[in-house]
C-alpha atoms as a PDB file:
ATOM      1  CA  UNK A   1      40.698 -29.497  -3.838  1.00  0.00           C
ATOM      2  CA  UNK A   2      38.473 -27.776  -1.816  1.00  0.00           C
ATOM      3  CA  UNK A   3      41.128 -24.871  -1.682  1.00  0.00           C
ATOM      4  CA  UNK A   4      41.131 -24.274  -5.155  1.00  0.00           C
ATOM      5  CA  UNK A   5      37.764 -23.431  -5.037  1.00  0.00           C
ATOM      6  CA  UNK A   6      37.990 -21.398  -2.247  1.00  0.00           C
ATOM      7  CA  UNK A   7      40.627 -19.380  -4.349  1.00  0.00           C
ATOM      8  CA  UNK A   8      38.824 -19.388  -7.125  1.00  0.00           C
ATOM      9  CA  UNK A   9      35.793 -17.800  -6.046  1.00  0.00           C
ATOM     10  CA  UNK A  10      37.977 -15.156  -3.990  1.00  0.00           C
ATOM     11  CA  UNK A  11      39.289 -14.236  -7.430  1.00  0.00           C
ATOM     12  CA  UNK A  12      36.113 -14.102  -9.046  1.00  0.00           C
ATOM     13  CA  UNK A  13      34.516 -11.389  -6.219  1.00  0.00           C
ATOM     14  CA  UNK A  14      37.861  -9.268  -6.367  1.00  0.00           C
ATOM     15  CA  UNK A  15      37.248  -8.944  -9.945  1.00  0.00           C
ATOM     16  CA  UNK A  16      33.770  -8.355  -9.670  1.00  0.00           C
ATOM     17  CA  UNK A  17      34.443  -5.654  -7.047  1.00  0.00           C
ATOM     18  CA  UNK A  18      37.483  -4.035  -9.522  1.00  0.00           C
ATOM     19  CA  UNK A  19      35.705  -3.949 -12.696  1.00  0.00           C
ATOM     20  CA  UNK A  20      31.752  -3.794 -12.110  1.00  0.00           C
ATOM     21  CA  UNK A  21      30.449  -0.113 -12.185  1.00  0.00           C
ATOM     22  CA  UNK A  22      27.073  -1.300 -10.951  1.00  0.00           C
ATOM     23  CA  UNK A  23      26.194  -1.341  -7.314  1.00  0.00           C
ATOM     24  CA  UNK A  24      24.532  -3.935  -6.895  1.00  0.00           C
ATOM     25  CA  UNK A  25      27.172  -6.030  -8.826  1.00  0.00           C
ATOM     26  CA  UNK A  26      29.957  -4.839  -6.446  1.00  0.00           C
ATOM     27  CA  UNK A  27      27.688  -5.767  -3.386  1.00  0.00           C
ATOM     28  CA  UNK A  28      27.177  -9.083  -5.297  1.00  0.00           C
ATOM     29  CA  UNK A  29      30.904  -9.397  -5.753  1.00  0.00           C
ATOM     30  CA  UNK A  30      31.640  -8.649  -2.145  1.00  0.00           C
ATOM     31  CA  UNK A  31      29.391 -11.565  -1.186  1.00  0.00           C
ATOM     32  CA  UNK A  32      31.235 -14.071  -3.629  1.00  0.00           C
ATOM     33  CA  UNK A  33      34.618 -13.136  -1.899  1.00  0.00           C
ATOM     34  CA  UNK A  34      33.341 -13.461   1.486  1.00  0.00           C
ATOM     35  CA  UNK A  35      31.560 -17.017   0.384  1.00  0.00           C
ATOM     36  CA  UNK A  36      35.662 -17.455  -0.664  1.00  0.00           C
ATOM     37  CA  UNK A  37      37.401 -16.678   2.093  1.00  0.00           C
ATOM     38  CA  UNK A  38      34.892 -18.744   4.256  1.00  0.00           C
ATOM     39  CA  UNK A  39      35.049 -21.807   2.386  1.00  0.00           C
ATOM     40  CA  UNK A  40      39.144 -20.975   2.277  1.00  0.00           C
ATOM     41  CA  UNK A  41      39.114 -20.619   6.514  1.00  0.00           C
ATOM     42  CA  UNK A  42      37.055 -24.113   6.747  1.00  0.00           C
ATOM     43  CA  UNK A  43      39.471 -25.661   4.487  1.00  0.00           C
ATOM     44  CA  UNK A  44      42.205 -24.732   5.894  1.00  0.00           C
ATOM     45  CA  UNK A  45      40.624 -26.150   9.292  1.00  0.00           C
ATOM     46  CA  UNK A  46      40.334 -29.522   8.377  1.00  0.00           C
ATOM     47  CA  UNK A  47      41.665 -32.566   9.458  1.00  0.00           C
ATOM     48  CA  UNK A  48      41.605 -35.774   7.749  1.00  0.00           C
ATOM     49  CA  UNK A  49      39.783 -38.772   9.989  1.00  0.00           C
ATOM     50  CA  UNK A  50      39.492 -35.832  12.860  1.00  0.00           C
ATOM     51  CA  UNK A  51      37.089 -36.515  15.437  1.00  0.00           C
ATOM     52  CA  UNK A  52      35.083 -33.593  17.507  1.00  0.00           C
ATOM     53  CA  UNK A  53      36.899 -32.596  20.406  1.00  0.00           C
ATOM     54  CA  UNK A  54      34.750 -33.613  22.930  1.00  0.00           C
ATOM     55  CA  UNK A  55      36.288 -35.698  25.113  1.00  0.00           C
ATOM     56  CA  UNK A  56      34.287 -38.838  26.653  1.00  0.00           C
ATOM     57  CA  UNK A  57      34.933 -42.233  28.565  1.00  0.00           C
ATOM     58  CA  UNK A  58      35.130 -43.754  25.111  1.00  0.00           C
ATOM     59  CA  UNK A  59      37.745 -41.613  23.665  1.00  0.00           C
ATOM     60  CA  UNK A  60      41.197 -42.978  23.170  1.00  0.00           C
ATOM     61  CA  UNK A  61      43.701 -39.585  24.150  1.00  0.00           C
ATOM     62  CA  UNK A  62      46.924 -41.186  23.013  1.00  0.00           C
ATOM     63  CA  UNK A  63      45.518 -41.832  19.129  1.00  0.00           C
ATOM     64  CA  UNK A  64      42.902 -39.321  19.158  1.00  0.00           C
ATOM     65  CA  UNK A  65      43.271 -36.496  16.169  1.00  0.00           C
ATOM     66  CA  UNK A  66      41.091 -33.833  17.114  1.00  0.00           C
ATOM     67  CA  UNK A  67      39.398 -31.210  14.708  1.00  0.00           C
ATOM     68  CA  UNK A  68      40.402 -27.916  15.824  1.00  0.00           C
ATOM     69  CA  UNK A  69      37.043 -25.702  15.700  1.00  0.00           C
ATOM     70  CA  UNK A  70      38.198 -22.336  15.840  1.00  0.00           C
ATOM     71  CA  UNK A  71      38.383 -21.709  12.179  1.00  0.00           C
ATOM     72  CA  UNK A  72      34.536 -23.217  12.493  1.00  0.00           C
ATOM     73  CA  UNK A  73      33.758 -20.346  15.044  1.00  0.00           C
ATOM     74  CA  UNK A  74      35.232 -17.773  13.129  1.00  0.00           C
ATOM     75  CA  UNK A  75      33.640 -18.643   9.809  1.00  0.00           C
ATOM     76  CA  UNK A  76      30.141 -18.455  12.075  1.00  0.00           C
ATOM     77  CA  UNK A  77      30.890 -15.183  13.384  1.00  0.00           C
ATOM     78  CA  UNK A  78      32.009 -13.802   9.767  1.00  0.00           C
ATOM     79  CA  UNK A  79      28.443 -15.393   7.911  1.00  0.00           C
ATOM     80  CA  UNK A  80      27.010 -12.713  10.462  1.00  0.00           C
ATOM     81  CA  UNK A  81      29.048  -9.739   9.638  1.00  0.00           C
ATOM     82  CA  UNK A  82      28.727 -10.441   6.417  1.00  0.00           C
ATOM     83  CA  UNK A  83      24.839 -10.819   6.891  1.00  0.00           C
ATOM     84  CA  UNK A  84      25.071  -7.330   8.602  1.00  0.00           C
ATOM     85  CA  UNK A  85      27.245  -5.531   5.762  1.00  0.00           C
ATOM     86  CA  UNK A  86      25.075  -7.209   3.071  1.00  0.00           C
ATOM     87  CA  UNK A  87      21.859  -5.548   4.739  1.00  0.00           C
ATOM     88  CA  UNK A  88      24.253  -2.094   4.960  1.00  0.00           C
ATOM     89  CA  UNK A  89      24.886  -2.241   1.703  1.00  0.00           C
ATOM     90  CA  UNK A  90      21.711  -2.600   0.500  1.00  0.00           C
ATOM     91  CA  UNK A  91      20.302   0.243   2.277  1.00  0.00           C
ATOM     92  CA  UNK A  92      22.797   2.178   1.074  1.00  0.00           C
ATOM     93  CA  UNK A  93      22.569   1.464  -2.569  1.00  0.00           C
ATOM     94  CA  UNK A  94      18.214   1.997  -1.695  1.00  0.00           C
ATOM     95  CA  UNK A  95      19.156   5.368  -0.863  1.00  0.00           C
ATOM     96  CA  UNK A  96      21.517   5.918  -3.961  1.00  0.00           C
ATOM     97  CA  UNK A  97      19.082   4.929  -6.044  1.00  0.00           C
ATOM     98  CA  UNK A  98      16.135   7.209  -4.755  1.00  0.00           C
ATOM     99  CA  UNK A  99      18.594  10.107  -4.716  1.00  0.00           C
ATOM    100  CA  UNK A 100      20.040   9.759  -8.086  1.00  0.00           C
ATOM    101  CA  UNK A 101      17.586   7.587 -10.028  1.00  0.00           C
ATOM    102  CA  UNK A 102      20.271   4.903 -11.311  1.00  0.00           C
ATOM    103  CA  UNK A 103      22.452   1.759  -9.722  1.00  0.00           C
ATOM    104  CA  UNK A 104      25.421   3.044 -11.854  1.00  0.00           C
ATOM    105  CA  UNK A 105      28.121   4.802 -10.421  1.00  0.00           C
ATOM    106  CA  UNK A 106      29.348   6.211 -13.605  1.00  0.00           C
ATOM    107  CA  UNK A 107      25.923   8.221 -13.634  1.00  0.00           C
ATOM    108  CA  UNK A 108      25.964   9.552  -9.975  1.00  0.00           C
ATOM    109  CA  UNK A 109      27.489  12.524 -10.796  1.00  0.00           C
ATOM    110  CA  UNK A 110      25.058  13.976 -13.151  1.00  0.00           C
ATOM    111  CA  UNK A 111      22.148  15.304 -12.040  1.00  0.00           C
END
């Protein structure tokens, strides 16, 4: 279920980032498909009744399903880059705007 979701919202920010002519919108967009593919990579990483995988006296090895929690590290390390490129963007469009007055890319060209 979660999946579907996950899909949906990567849908939803690929259109955004298609079909808005607006900066900001497209930044917004490209923060809606990240959110996506996150939630998708978590998904994907889970493991019904999974326990951590930390290993203790009191762990039974021969029954024990462990959560693997790579996909966990990698959706970490991607909320950061995406942090980053969210703050790039944003400068970016900060200078667009004080150069040409207007968010709209349509209207860049016309000075």
């Amino acid at each position: 279920m979660l999946q579907y979701a996950a899909i949906i919202l990567i849908v939803l920010g690929l259109y955004g980032i298609l079909t808005q002519r607006n900066v900001i919108k497209i930044i917004l967009s490209l923060n809606i498909l990240e959110i996506g593919v996150n939630l998708f990579i978590i998904s994907v990483g889970f493991v019904e009744n999974g326990i951590a995988p930390i290993i203790t006296s009191n762990t039974d090895m021969s029954a024990a399903v462990f959560v693997d929690p790579l996909p966990q590290a990698l959706v970490l390390t991607a909320i950061v880059i995406g942090v980053g490129t969210t703050a790039l963007g944003l400068a970016l469009a900060k200078n667009i705007y004080s150069k040409y007055g207007t968010f709209e890319i349509d209207e860049m060209g016309e000075e």
